[in-house]
C-alpha atoms as a PDB file:
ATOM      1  CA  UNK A   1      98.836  97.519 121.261  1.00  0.00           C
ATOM      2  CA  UNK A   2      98.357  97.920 124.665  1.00  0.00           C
ATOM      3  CA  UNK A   3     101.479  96.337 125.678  1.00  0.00           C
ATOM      4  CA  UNK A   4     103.501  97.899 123.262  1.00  0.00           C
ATOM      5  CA  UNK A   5     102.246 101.613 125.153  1.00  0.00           C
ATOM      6  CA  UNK A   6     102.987  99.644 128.449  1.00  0.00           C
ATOM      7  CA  UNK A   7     106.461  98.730 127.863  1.00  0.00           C
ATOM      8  CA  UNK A   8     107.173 102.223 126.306  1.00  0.00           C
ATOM      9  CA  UNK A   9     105.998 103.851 129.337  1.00  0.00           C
ATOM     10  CA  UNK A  10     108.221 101.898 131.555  1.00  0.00           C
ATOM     11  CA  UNK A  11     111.275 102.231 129.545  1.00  0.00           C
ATOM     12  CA  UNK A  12     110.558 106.029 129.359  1.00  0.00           C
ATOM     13  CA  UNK A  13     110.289 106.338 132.836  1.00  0.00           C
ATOM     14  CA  UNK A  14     113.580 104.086 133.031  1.00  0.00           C
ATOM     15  CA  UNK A  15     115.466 106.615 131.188  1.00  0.00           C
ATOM     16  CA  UNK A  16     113.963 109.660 133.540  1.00  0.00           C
ATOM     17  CA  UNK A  17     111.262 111.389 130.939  1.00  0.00           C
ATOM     18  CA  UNK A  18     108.829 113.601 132.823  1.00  0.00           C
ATOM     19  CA  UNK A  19     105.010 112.331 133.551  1.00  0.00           C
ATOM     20  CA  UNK A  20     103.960 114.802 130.475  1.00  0.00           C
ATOM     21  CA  UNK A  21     106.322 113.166 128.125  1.00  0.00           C
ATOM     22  CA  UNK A  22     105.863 109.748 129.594  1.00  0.00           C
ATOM     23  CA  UNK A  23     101.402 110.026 128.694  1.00  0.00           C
ATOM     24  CA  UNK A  24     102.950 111.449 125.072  1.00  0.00           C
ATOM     25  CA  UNK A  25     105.178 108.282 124.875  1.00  0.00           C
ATOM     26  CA  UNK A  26     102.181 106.142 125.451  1.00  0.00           C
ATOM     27  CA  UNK A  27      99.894 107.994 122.870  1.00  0.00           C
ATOM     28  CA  UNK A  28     102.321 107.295 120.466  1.00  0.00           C
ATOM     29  CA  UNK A  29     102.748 103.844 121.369  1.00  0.00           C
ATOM     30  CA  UNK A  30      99.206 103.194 121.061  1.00  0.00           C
ATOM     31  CA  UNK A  31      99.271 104.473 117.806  1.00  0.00           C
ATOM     32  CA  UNK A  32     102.117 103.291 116.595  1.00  0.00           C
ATOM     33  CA  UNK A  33     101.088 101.340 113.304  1.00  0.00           C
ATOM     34  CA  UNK A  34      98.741 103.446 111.887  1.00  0.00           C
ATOM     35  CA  UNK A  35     100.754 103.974 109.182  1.00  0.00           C
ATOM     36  CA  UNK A  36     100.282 100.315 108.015  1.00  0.00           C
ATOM     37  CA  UNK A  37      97.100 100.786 106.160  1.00  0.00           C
ATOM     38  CA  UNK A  38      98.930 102.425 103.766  1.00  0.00           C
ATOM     39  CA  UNK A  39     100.871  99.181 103.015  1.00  0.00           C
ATOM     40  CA  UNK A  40      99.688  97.052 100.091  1.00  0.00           C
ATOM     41  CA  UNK A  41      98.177  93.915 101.447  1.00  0.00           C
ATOM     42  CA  UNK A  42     100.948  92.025  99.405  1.00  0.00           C
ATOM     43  CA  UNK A  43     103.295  93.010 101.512  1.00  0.00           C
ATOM     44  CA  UNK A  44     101.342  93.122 105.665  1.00  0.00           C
ATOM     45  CA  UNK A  45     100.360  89.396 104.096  1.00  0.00           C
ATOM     46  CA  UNK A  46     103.237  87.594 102.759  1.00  0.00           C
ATOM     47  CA  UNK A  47     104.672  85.265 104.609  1.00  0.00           C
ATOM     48  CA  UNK A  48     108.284  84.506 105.471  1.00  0.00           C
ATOM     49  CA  UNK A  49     110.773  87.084 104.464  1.00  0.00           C
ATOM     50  CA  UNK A  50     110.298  90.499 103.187  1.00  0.00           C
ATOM     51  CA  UNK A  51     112.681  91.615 100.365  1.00  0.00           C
ATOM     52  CA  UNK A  52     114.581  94.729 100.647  1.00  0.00           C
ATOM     53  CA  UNK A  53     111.857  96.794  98.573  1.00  0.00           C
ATOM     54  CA  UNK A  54     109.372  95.807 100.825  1.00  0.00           C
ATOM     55  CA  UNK A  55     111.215  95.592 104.228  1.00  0.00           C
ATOM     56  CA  UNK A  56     111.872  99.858 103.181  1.00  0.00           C
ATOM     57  CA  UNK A  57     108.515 100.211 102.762  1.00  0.00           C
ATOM     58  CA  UNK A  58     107.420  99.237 106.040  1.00  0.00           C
ATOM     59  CA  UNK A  59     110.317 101.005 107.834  1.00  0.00           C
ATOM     60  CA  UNK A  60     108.178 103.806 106.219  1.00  0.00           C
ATOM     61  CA  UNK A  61     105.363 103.137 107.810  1.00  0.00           C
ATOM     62  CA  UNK A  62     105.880 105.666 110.600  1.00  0.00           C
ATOM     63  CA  UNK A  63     105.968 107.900 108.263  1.00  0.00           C
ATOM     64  CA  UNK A  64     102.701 107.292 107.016  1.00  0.00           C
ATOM     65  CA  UNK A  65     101.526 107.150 110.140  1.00  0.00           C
ATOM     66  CA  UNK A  66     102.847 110.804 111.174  1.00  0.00           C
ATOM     67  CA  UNK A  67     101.252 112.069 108.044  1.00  0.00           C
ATOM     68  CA  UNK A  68      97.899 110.821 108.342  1.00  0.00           C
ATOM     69  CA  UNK A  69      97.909 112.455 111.721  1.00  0.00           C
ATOM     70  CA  UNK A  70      99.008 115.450 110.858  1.00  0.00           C
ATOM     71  CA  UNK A  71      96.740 115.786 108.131  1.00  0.00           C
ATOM     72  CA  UNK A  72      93.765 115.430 110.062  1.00  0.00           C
ATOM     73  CA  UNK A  73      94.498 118.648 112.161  1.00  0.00           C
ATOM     74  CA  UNK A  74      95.699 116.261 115.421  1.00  0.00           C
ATOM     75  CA  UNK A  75      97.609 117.691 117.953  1.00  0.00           C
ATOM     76  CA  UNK A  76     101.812 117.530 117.171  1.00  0.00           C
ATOM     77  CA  UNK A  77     105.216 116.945 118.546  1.00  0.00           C
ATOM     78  CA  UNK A  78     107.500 119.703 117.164  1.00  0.00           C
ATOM     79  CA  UNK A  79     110.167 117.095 117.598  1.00  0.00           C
ATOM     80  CA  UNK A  80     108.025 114.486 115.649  1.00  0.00           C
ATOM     81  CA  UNK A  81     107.163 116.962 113.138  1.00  0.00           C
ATOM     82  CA  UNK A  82     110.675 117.999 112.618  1.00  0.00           C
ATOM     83  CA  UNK A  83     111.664 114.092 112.145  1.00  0.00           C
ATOM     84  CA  UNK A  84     109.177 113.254 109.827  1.00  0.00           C
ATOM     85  CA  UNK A  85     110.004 116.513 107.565  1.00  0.00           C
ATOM     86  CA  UNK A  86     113.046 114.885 107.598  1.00  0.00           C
ATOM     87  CA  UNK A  87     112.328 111.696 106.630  1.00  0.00           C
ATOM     88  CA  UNK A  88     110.422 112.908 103.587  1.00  0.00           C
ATOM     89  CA  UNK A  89     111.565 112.644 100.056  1.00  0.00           C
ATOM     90  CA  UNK A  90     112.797 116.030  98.747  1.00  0.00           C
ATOM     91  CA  UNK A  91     110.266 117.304  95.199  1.00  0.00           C
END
């Protein structure tokens, strides 16, 4: 984990982000999987290949990472909260 937060800091500072947004950059980085424990262990184990049903599901990870967070009352990102709303299936 700590490399991914490493490499996103020095990309972000590649592409000019401020020192603010380069520390929020890393926090996410750091945190970046969270949303994997709400993955069924059938598909974080399986080896080889995912199929498409379960190569969507953990492109949704973020997701589930971004609502656990917000849920427990964690300091947020308009922007991220605006992407995730997004991302969200409609009821």
């Amino acid at each position: 984990m700590r490399q991914v937060a490493a490499l996103s800091v020095r990309l972000a500072a590649a592409v000019g982000v401020t020192e603010e947004s380069a520390l929020v950059v890393r926090r996410a980085a750091l945190l970046h999987d969270v949303g994997k424990i709400c993955l069924p262990e059938s598909i974080l184990l399986k080896p080889g290949r995912l199929n498409e049903q379960g190569f969507a599901a953990v492109k949704r990870h973020t997701i589930h990472g971004a609502i656990l967070w917000m849920s427990k009352g964690l300091p947020q990102s308009p922007k991220v909260w605006f992407e995730v709303r997004t991302m969200l299936p409609r009821s």
